[in-house]
N, C-alpha and C. Protein backbone atom coordinates (compact mmCIF):
# COMPACT_ATOMS: atom_id res chain seq x y z
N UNK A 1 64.32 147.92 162.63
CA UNK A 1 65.48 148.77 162.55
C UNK A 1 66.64 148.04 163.22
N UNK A 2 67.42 147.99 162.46
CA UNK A 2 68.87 147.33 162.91
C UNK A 2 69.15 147.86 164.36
N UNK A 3 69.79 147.36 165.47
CA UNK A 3 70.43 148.05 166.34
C UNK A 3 71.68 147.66 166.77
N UNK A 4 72.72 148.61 167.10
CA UNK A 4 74.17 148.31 167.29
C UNK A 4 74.21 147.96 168.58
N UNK A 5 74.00 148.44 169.19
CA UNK A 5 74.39 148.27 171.23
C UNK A 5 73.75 149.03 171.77
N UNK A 6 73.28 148.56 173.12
CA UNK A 6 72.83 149.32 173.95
C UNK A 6 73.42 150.55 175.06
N UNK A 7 72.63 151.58 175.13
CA UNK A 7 72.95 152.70 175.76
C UNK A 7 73.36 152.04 177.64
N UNK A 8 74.34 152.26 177.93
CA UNK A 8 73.77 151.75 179.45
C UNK A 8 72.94 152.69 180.13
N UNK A 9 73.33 154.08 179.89
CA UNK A 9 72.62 155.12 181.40
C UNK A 9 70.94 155.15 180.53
N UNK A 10 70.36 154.22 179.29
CA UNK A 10 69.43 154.70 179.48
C UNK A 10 68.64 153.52 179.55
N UNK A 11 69.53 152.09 178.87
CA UNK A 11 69.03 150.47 178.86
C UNK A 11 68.33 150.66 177.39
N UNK A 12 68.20 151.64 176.77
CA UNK A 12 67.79 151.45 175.21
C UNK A 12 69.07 150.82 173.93
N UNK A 13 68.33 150.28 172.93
CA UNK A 13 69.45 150.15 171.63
C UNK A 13 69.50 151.55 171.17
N UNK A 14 70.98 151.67 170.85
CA UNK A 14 71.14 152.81 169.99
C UNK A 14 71.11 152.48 168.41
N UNK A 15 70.36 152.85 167.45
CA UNK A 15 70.42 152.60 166.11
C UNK A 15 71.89 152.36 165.66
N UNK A 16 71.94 151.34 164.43
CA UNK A 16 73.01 151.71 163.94
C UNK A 16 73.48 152.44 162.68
N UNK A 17 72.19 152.86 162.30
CA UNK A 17 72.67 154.41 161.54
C UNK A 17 71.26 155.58 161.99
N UNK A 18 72.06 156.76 161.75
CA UNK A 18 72.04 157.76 162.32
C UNK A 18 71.16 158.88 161.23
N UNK A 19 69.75 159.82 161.86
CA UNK A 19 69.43 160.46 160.44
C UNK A 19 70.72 160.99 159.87
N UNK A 20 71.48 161.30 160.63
CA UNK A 20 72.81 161.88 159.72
C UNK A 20 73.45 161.20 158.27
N UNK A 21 73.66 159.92 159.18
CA UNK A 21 73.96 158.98 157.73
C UNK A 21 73.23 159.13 156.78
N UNK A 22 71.85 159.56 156.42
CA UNK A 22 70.58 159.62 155.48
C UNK A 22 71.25 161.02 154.86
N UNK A 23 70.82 161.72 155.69
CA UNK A 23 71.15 163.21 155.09
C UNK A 23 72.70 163.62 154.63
N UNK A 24 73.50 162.56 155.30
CA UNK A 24 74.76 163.22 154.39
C UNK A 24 74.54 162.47 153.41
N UNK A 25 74.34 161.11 152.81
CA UNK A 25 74.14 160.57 151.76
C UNK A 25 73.43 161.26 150.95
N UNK A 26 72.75 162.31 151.06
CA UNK A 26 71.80 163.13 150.16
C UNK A 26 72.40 164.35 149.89
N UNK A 27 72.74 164.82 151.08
CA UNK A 27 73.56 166.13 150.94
C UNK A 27 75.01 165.98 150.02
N UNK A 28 75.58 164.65 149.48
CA UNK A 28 76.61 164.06 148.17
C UNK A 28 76.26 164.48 146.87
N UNK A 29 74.97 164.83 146.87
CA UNK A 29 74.18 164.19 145.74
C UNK A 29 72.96 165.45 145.56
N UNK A 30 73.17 165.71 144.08
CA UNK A 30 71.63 166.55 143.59
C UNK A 30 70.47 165.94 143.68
N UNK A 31 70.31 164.66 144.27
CA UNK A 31 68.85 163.89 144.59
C UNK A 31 69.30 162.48 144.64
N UNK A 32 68.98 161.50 145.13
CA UNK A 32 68.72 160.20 144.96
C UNK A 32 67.89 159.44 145.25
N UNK A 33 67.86 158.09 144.33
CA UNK A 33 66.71 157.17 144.86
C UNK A 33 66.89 156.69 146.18
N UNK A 34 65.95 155.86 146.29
CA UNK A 34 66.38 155.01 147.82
C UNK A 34 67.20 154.37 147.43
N UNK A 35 67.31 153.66 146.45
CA UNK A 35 68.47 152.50 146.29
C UNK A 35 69.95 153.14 146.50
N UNK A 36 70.03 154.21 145.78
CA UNK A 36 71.16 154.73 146.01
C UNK A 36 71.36 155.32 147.72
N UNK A 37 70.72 155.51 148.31
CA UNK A 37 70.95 155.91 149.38
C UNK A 37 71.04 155.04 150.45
N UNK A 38 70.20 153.88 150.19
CA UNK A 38 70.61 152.58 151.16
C UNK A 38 72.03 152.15 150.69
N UNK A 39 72.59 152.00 149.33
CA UNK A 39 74.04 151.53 149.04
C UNK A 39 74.73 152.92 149.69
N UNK A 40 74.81 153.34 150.13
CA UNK A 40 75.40 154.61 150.49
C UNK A 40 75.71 154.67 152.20
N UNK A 41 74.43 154.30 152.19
CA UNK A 41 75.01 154.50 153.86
C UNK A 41 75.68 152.67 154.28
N UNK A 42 74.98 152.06 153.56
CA UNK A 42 75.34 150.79 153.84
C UNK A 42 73.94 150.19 154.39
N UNK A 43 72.60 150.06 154.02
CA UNK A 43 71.59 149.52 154.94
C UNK A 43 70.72 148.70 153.83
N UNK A 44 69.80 148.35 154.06
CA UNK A 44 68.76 147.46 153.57
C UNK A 44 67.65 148.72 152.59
N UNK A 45 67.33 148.23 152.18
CA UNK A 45 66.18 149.34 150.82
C UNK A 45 64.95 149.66 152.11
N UNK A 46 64.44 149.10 152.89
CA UNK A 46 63.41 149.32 153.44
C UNK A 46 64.02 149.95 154.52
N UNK A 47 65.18 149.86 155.13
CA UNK A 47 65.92 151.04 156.48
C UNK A 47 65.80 152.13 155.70
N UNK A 48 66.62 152.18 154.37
CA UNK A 48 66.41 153.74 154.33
C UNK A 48 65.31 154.35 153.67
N UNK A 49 64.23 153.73 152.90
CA UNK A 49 62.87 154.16 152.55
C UNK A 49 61.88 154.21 154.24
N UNK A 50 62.12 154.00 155.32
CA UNK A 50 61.52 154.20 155.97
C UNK A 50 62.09 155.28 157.14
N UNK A 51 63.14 155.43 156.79
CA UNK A 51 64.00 157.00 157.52
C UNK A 51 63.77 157.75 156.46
N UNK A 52 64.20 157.90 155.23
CA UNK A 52 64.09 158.95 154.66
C UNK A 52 62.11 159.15 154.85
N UNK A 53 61.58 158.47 154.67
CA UNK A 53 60.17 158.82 155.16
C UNK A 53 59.87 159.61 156.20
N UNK A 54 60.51 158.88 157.27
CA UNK A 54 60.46 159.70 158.43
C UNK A 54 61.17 161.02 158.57
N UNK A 55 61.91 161.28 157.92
CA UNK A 55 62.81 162.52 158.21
C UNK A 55 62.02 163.46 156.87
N UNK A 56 61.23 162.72 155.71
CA UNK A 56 60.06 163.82 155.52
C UNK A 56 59.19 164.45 155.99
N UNK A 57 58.71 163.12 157.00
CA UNK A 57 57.56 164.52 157.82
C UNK A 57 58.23 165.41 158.86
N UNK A 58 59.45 165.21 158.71
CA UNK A 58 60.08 166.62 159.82
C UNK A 58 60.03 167.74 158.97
N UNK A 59 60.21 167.35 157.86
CA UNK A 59 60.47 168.66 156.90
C UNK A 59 61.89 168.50 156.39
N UNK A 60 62.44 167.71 156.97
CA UNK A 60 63.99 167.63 156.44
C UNK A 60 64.33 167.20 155.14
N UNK A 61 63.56 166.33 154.22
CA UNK A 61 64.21 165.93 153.07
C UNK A 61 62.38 166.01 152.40
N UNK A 62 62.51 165.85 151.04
CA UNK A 62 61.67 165.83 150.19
C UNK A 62 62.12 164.77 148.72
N UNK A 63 60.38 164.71 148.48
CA UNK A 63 60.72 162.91 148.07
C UNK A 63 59.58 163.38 146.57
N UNK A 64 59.95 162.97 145.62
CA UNK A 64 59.06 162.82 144.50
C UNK A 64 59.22 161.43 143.77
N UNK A 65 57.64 161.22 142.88
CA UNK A 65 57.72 159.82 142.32
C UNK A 65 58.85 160.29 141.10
N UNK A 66 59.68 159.70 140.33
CA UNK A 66 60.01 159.68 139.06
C UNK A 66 60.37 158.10 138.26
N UNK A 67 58.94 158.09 137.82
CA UNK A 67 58.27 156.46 137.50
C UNK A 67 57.99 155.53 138.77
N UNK A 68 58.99 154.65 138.48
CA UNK A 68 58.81 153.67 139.91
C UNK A 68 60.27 153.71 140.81
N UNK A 69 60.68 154.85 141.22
CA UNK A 69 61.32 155.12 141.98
C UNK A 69 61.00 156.60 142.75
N UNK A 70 61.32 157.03 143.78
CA UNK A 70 61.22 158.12 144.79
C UNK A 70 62.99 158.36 144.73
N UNK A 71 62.25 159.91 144.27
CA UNK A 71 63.57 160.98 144.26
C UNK A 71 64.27 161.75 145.63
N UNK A 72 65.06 161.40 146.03
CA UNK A 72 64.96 162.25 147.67
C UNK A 72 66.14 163.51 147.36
N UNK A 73 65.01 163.97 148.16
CA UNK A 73 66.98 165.46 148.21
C UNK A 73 66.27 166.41 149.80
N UNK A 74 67.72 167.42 149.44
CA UNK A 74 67.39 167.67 151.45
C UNK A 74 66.90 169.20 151.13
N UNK A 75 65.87 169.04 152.32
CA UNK A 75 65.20 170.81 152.44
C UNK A 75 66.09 171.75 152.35
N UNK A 76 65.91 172.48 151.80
CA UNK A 76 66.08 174.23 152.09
C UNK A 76 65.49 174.85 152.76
């Protein structure tokens, strides 16, 4: 995962994108692939196939195959 700079009061990297960036890129949009959503926020195909992953098992977004791409869009 990319990181922008470090936090001082905690000595960690802070990411440099945010689940927000994921979910507003989705929340644009009646669904998208990953591709479209990595050109969107600005990241690499595997940053955002592996956040939007992660922010599935919160429950926050939902993902279907359609062929050889994954459809993402955000929970209700």
């Amino acid at each position: 995962m990319p990181y922008d700079e470090r936090d001082e009061s905690s000595g960690q990297f802070t990411p440099e994108f945010t689940d927000g960036d994921f979910l507003a890129a989705l929340s644009d949009r009646d669904g998208a692939t990953t591709t479209e959503v990595a050109d969107a926020v600005g990241c690499k195909y595997r940053t955002a196939h592996a956040r939007l992953t992660k922010l599935e098992g919160r429950g926050e977004v939902n993902s279907r195959k359609v062929g050889n791409s994954f459809l993402w869009t955000v929970s209700e």
